[in-house]
PDB file of N, CA and C in Angstrom:
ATOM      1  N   UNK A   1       0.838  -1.170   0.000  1.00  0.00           N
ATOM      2  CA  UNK A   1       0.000   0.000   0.000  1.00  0.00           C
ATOM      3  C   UNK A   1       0.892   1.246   0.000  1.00  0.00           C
ATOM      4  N   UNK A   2       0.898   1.969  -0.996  1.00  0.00           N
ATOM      5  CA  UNK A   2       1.468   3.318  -0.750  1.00  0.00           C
ATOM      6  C   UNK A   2       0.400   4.174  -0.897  1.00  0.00           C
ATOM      7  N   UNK A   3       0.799   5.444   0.309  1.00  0.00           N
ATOM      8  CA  UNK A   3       0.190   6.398   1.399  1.00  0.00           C
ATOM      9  C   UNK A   3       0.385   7.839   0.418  1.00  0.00           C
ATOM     10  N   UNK A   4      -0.975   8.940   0.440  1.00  0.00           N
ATOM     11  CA  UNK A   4      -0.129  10.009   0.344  1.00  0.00           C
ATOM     12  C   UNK A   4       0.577  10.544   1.193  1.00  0.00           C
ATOM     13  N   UNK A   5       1.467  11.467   1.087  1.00  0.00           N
ATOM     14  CA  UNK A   5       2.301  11.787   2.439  1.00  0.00           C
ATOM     15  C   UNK A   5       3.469  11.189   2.384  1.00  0.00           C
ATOM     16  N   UNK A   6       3.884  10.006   1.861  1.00  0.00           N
ATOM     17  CA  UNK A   6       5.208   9.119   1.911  1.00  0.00           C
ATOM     18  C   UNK A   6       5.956   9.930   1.206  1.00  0.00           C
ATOM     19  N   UNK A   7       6.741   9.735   1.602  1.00  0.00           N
ATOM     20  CA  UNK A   7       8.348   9.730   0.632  1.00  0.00           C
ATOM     21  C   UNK A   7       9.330   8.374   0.528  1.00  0.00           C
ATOM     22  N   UNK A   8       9.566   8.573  -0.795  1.00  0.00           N
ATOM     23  CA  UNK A   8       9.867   7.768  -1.294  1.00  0.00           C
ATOM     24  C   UNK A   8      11.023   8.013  -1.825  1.00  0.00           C
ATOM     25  N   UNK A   9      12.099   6.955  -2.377  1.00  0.00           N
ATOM     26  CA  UNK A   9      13.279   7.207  -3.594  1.00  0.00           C
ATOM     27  C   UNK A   9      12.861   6.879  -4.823  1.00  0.00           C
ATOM     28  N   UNK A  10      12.756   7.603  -5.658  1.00  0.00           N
ATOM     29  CA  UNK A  10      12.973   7.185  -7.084  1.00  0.00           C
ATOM     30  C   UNK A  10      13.732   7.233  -8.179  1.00  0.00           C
ATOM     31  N   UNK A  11      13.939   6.480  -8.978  1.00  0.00           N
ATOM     32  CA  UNK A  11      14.950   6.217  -9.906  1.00  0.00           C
ATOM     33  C   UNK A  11      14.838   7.398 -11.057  1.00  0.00           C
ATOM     34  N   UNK A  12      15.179   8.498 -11.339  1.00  0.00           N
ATOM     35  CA  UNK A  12      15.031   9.276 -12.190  1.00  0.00           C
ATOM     36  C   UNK A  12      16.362   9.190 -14.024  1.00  0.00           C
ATOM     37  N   UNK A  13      16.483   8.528 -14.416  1.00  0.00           N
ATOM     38  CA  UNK A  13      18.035   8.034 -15.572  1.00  0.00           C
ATOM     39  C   UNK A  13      18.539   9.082 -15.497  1.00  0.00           C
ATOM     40  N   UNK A  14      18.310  10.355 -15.687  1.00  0.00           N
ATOM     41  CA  UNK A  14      19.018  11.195 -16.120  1.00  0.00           C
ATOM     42  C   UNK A  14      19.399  11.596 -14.884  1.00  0.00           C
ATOM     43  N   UNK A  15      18.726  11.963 -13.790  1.00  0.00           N
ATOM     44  CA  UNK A  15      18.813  12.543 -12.686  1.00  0.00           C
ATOM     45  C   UNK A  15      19.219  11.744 -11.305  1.00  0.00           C
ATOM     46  N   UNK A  16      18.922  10.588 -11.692  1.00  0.00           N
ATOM     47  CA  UNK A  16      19.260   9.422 -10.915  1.00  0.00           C
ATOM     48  C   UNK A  16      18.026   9.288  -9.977  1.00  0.00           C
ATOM     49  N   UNK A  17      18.792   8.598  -8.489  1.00  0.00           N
ATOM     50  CA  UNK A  17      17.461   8.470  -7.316  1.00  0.00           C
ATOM     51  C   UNK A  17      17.651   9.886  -6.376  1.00  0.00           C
ATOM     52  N   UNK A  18      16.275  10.220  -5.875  1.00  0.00           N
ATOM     53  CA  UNK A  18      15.922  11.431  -6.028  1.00  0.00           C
ATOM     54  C   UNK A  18      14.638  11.548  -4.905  1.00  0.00           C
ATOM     55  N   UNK A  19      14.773  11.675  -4.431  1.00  0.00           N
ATOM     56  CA  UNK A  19      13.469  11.854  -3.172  1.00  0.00           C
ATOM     57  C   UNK A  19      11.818  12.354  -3.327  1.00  0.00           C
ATOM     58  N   UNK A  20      11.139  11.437  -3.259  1.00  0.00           N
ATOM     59  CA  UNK A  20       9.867  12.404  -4.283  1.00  0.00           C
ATOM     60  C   UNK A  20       8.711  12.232  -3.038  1.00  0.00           C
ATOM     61  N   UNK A  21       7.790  13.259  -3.018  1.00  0.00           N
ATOM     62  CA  UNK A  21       6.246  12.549  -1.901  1.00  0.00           C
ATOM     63  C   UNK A  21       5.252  12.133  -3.187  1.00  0.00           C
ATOM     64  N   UNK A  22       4.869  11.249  -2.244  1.00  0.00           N
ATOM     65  CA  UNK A  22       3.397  10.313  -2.858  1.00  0.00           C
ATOM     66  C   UNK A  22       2.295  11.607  -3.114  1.00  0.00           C
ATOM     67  N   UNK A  23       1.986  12.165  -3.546  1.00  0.00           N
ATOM     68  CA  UNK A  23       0.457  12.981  -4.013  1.00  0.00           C
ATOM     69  C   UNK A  23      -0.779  12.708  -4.040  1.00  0.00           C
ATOM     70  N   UNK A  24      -0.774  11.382  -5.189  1.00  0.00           N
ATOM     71  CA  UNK A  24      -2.149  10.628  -5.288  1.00  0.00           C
ATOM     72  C   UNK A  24      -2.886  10.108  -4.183  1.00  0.00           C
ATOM     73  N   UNK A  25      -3.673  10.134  -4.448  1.00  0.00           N
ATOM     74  CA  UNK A  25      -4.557   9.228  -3.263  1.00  0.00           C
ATOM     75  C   UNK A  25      -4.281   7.660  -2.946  1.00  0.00           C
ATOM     76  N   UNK A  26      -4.579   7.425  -2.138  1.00  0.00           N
ATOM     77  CA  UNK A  26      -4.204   5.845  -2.062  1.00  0.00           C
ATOM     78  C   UNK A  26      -5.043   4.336  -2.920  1.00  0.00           C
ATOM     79  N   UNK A  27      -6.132   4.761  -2.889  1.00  0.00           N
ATOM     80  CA  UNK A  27      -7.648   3.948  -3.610  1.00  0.00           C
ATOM     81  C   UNK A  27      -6.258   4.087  -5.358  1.00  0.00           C
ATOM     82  N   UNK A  28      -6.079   5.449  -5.821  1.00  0.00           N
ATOM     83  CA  UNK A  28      -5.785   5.661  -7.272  1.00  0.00           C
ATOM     84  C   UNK A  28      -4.325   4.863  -6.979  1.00  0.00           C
ATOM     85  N   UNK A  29      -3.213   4.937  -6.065  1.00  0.00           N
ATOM     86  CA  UNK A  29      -2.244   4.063  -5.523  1.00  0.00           C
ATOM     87  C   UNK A  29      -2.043   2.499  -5.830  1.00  0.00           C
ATOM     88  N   UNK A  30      -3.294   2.091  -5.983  1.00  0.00           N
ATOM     89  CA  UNK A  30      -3.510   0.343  -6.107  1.00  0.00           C
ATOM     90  C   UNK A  30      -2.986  -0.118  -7.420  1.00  0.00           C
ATOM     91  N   UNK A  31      -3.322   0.501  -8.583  1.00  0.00           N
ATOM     92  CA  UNK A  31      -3.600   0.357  -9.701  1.00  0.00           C
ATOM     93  C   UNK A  31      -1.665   0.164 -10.141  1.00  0.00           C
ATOM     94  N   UNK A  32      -1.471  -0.447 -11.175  1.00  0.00           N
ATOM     95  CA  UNK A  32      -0.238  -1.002 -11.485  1.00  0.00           C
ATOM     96  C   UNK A  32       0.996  -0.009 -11.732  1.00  0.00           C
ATOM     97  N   UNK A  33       0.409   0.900 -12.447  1.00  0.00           N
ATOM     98  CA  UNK A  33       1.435   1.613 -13.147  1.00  0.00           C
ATOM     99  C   UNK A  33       1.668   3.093 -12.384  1.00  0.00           C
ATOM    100  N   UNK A  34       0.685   3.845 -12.197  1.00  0.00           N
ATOM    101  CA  UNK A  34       1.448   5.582 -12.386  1.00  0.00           C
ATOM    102  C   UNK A  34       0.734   6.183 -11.094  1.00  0.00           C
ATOM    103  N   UNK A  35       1.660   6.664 -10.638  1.00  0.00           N
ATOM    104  CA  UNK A  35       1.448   7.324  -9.118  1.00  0.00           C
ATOM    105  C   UNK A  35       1.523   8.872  -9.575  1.00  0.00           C
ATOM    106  N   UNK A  36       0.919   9.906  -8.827  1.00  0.00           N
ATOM    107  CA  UNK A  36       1.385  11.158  -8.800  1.00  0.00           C
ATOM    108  C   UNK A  36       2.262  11.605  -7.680  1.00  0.00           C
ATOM    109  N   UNK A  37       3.356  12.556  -8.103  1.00  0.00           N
ATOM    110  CA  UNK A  37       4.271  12.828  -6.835  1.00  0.00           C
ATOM    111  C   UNK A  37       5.129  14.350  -6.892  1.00  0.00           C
ATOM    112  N   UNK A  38       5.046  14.528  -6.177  1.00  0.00           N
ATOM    113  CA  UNK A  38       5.884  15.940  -6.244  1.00  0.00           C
ATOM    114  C   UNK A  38       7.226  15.731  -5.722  1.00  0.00           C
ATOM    115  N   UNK A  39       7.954  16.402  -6.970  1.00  0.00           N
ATOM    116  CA  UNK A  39       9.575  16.006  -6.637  1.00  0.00           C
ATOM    117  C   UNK A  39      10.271  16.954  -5.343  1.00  0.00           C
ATOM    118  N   UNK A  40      11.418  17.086  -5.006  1.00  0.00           N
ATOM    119  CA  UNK A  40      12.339  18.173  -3.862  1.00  0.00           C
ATOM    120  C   UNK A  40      13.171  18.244  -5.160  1.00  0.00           C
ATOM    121  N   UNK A  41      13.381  19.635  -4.122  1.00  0.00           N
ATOM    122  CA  UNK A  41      14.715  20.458  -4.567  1.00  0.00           C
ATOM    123  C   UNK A  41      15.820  20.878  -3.865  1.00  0.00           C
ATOM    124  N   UNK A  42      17.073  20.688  -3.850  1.00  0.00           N
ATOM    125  CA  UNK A  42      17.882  20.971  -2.818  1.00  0.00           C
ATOM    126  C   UNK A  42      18.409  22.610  -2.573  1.00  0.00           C
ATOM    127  N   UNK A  43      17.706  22.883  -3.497  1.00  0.00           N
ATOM    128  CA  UNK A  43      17.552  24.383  -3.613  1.00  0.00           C
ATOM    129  C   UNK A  43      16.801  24.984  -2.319  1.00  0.00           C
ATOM    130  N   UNK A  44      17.015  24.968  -1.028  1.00  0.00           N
ATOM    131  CA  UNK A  44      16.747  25.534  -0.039  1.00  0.00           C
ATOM    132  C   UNK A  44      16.554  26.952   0.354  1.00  0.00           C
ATOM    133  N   UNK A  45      17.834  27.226   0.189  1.00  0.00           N
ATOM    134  CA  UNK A  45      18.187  29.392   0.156  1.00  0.00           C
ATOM    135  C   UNK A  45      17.394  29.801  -0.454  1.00  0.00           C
ATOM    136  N   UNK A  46      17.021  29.110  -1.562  1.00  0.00           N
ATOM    137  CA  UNK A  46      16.590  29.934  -2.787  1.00  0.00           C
ATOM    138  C   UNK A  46      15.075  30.139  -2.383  1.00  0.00           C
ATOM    139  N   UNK A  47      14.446  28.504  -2.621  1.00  0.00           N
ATOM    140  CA  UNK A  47      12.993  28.301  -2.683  1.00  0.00           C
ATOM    141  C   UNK A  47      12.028  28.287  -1.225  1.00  0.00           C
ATOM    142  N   UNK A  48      13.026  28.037  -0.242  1.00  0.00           N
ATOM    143  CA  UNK A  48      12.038  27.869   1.034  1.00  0.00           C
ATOM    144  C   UNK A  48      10.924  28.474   1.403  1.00  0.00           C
ATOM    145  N   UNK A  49      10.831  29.920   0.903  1.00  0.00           N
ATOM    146  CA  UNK A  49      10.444  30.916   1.287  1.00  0.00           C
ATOM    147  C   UNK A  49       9.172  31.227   0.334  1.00  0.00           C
ATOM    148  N   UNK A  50       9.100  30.256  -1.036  1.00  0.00           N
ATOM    149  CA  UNK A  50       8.321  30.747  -2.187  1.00  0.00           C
ATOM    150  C   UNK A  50       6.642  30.269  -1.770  1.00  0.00           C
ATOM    151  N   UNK A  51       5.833  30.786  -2.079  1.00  0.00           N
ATOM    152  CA  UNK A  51       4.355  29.804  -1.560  1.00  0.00           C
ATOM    153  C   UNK A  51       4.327  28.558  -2.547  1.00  0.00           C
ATOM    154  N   UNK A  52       5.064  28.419  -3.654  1.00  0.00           N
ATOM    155  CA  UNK A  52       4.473  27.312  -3.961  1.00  0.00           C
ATOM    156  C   UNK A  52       5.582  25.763  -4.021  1.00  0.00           C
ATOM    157  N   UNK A  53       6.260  26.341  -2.671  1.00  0.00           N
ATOM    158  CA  UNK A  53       7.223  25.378  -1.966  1.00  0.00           C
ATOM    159  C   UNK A  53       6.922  24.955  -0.740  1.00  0.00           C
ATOM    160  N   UNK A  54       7.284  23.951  -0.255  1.00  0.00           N
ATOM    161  CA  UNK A  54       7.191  23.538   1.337  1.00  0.00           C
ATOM    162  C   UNK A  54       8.283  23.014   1.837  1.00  0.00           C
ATOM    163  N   UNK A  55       9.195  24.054   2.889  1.00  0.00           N
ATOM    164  CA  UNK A  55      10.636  23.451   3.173  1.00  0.00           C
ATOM    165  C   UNK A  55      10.474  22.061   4.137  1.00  0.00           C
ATOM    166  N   UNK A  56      11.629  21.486   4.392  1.00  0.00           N
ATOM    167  CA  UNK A  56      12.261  20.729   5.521  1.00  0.00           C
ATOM    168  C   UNK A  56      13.330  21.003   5.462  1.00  0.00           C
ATOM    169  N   UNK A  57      13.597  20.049   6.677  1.00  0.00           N
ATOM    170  CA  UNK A  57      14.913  20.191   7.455  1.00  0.00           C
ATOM    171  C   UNK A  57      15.644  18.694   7.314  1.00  0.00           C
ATOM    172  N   UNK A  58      16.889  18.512   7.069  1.00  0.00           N
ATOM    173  CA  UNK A  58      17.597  17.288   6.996  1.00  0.00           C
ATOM    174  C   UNK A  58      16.796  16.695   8.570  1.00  0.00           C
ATOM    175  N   UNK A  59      16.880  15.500   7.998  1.00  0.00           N
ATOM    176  CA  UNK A  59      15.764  15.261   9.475  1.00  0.00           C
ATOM    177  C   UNK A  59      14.612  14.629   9.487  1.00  0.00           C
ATOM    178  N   UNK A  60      13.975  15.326   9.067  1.00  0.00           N
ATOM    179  CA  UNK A  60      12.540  15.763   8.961  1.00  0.00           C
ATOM    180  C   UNK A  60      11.848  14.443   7.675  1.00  0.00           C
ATOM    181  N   UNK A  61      10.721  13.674   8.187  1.00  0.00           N
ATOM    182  CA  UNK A  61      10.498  12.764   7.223  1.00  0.00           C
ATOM    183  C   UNK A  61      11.597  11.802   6.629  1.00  0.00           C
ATOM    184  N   UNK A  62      12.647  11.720   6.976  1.00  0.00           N
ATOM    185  CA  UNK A  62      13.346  11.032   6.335  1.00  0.00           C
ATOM    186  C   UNK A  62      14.640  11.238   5.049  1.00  0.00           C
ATOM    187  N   UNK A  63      14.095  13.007   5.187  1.00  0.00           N
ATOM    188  CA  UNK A  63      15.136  13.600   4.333  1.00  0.00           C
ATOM    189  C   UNK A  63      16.227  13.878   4.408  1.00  0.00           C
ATOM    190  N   UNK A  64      17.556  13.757   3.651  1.00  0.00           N
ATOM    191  CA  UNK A  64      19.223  13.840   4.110  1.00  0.00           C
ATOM    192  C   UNK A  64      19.702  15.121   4.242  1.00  0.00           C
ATOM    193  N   UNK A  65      18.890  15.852   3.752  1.00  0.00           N
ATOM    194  CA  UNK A  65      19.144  17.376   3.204  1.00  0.00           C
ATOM    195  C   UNK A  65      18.230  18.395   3.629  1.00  0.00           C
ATOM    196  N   UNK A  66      18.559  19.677   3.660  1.00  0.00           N
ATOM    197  CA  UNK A  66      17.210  20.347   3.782  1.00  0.00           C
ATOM    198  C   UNK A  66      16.845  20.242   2.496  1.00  0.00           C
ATOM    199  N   UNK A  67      15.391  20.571   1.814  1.00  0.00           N
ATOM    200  CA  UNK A  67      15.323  20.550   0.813  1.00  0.00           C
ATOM    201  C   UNK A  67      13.344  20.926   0.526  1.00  0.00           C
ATOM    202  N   UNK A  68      13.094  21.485  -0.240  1.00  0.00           N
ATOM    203  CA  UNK A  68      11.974  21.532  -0.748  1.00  0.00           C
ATOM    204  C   UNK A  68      10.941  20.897  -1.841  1.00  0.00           C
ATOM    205  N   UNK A  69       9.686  20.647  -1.354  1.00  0.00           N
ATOM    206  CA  UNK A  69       8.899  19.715  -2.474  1.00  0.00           C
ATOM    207  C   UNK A  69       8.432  21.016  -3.532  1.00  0.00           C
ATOM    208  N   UNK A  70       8.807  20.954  -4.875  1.00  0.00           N
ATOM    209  CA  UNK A  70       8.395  22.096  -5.861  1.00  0.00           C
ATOM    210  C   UNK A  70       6.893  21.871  -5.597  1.00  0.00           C
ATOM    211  N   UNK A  71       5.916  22.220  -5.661  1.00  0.00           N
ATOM    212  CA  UNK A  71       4.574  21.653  -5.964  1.00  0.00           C
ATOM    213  C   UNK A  71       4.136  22.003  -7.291  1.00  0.00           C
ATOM    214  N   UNK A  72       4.951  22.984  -7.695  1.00  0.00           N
ATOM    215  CA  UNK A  72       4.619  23.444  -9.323  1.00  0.00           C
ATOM    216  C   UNK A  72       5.387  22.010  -9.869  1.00  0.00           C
ATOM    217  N   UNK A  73       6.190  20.904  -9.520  1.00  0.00           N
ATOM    218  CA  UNK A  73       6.333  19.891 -10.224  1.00  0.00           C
ATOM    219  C   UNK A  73       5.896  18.994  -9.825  1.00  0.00           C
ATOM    220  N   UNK A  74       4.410  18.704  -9.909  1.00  0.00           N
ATOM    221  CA  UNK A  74       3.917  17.498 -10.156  1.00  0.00           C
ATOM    222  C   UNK A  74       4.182  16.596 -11.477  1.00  0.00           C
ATOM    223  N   UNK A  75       4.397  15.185 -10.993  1.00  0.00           N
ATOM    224  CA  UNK A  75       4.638  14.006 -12.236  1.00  0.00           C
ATOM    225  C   UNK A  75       3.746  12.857 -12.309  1.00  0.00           C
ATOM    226  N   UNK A  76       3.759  12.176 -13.167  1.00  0.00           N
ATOM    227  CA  UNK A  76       3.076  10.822 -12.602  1.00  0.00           C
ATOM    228  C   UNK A  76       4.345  10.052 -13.041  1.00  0.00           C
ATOM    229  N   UNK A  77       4.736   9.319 -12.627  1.00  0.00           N
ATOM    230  CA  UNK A  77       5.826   8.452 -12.506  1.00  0.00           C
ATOM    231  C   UNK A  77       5.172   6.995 -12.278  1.00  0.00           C
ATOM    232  N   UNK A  78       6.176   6.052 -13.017  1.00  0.00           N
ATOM    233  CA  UNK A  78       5.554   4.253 -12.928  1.00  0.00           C
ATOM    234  C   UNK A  78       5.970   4.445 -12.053  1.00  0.00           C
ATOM    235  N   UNK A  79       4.688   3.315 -11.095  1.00  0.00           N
ATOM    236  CA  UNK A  79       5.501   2.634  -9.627  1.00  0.00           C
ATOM    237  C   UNK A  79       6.933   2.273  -9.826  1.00  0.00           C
ATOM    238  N   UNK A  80       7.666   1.483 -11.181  1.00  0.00           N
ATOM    239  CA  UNK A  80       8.582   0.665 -11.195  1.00  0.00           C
ATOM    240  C   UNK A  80       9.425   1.631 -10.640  1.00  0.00           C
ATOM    241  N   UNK A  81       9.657   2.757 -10.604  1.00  0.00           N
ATOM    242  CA  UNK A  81      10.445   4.031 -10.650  1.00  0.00           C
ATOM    243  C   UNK A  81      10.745   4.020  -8.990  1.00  0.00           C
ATOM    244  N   UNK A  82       9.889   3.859  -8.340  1.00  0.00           N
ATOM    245  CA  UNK A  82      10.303   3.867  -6.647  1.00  0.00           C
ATOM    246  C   UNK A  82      10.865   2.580  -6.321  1.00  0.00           C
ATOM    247  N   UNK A  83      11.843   3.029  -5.202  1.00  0.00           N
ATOM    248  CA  UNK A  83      12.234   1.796  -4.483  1.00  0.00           C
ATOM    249  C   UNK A  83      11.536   0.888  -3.694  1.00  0.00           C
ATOM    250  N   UNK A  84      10.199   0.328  -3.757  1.00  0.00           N
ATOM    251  CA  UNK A  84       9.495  -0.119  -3.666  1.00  0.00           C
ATOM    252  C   UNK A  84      10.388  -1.485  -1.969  1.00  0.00           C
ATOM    253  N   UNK A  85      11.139  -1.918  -2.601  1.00  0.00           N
ATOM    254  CA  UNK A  85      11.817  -2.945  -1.792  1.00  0.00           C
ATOM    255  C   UNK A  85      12.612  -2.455  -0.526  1.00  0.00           C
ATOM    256  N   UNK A  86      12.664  -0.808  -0.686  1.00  0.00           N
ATOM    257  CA  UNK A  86      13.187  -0.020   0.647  1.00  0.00           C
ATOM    258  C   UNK A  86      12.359   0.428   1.231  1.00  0.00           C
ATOM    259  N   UNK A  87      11.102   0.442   1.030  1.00  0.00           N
ATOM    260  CA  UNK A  87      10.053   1.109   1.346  1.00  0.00           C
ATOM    261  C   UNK A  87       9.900   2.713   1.592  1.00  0.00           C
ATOM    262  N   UNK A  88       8.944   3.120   1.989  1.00  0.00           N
ATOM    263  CA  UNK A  88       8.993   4.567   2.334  1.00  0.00           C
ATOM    264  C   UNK A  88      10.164   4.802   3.436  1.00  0.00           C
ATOM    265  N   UNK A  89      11.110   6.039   2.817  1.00  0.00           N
ATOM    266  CA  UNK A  89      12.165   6.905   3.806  1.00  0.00           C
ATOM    267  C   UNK A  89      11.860   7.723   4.852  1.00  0.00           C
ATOM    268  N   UNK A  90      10.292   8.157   4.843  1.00  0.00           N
ATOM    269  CA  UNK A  90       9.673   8.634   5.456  1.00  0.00           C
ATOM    270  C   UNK A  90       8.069   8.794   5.240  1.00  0.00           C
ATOM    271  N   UNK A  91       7.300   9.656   6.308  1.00  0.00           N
ATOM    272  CA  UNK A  91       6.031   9.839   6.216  1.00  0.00           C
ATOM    273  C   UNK A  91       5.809  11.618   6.620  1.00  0.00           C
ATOM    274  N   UNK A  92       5.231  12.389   5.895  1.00  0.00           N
ATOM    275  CA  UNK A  92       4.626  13.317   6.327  1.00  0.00           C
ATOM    276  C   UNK A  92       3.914  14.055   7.350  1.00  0.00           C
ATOM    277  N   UNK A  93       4.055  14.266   8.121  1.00  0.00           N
ATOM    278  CA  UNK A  93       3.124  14.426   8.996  1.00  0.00           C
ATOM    279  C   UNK A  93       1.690  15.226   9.309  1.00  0.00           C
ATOM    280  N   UNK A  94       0.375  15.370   9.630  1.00  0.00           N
ATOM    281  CA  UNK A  94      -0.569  16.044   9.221  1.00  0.00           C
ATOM    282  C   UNK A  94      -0.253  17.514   8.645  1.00  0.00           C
ATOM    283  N   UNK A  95       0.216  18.574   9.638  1.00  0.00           N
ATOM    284  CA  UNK A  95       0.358  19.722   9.405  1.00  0.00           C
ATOM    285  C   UNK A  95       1.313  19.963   7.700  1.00  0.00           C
ATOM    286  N   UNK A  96       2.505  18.764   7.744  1.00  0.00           N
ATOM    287  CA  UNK A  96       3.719  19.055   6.677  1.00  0.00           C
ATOM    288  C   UNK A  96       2.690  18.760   5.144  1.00  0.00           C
ATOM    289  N   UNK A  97       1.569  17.832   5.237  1.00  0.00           N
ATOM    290  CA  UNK A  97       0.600  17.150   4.560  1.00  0.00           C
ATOM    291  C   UNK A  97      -0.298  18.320   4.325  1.00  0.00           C
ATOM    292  N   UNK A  98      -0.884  18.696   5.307  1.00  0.00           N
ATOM    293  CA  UNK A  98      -1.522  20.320   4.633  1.00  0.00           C
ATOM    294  C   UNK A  98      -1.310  21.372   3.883  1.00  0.00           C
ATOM    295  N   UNK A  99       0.591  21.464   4.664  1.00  0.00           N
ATOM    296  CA  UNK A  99       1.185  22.665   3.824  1.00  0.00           C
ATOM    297  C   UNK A  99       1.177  22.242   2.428  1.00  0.00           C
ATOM    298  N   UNK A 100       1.770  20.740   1.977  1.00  0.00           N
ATOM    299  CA  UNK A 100       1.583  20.110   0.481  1.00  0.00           C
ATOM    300  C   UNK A 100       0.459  20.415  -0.389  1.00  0.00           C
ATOM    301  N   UNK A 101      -0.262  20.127   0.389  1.00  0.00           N
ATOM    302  CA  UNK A 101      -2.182  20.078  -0.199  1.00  0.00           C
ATOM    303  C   UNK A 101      -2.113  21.497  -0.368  1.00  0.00           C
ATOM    304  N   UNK A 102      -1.937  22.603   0.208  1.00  0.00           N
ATOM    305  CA  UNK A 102      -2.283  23.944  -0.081  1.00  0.00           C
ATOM    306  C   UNK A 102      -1.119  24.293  -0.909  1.00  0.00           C
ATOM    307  N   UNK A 103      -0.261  24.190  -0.921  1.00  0.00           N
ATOM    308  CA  UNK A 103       0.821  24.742  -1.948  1.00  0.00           C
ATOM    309  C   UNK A 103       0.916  24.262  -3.529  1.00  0.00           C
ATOM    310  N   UNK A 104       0.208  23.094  -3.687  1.00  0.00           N
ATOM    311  CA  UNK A 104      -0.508  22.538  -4.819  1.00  0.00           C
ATOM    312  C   UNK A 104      -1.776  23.169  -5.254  1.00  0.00           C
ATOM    313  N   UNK A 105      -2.462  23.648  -4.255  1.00  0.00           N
ATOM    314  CA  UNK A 105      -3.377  24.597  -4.452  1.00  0.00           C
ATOM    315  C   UNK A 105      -3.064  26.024  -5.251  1.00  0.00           C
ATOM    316  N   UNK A 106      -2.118  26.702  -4.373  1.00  0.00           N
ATOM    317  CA  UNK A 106      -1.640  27.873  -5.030  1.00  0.00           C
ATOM    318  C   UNK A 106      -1.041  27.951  -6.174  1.00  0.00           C
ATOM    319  N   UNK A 107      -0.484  26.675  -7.090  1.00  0.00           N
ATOM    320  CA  UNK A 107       0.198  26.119  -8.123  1.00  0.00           C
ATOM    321  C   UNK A 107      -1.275  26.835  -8.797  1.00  0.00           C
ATOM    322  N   UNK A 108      -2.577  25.996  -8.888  1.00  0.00           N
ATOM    323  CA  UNK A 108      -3.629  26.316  -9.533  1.00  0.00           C
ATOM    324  C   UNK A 108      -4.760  27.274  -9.161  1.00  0.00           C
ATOM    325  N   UNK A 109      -3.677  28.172  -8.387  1.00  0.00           N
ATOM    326  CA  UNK A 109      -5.024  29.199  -7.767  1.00  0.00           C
ATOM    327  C   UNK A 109      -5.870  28.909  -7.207  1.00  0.00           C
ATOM    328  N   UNK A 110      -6.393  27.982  -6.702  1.00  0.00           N
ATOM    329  CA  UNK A 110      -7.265  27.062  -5.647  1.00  0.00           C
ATOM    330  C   UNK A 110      -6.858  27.061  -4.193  1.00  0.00           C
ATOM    331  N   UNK A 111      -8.360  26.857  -3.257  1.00  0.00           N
ATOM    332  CA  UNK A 111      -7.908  26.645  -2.298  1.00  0.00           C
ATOM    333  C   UNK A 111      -7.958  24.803  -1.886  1.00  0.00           C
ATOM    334  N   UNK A 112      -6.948  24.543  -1.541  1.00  0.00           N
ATOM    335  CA  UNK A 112      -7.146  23.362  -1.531  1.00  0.00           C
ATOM    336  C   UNK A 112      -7.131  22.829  -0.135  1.00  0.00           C
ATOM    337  N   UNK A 113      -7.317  22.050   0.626  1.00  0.00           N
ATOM    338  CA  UNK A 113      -7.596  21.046   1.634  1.00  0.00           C
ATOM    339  C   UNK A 113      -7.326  19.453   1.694  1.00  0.00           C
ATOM    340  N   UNK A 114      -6.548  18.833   2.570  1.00  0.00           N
ATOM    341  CA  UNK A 114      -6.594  17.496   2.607  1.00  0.00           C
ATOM    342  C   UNK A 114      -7.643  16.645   3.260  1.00  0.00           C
ATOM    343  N   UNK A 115      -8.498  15.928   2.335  1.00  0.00           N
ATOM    344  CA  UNK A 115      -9.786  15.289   3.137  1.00  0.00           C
ATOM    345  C   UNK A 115      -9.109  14.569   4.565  1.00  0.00           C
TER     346      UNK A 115
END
């Protein structure tokens, strides 16, 4: 079962493995192939501060780095793409899960909410 809220590693070729959160819902999760996920950026200084970013802290969820989820880059990515056999590096926590949900919001001018 993968969760929204997880983080995960994924295999990116060009970019290599790469830290991404789960987006999709979990019910849409089941299905074989394509998850939605918002990638990080280690671009910290830069982006922390932007609304349509959400920082952490090396630490934090499972991350090595400080680093930020873009929310303006949403993907759908094959499951095959996560490390599936390491499982989630981390989990989100409600509040870090809200800031996601609303900063995906502001991507589309919406207000958004996590059911």
């Amino acid at each position: 079962m993968i969760l929204p809220g997880e983080v995960y590693m994924a295999d990116f070729a060009e970019a290599g493995p790469h830290p991404v959160i789960i987006l999709s819902r979990e019910e849409l999760n089941r299905g074989r192939y394509a998850l939605a996920v918002v990638c990080t950026s280690a671009r910290f200084a830069v982006r922390s501060k932007l609304p349509n970013c959400v920082p952490f802290r090396a630490g934090d969820f499972g991350f090595t780095s400080n680093c930020v989820a873009q929310c303006e880059n949403v993907l759908s990515i094959e499951k095959g793409q996560l490390d599936l056999s390491a499982g989630p590096i981390g989990q989100l926590d409600d509040i870090s899960h809200r800031d996601l949900i609303q900063a995906v919001g502001y991507v589309m001018e919406s207000h958004c909410e996590p059911l």
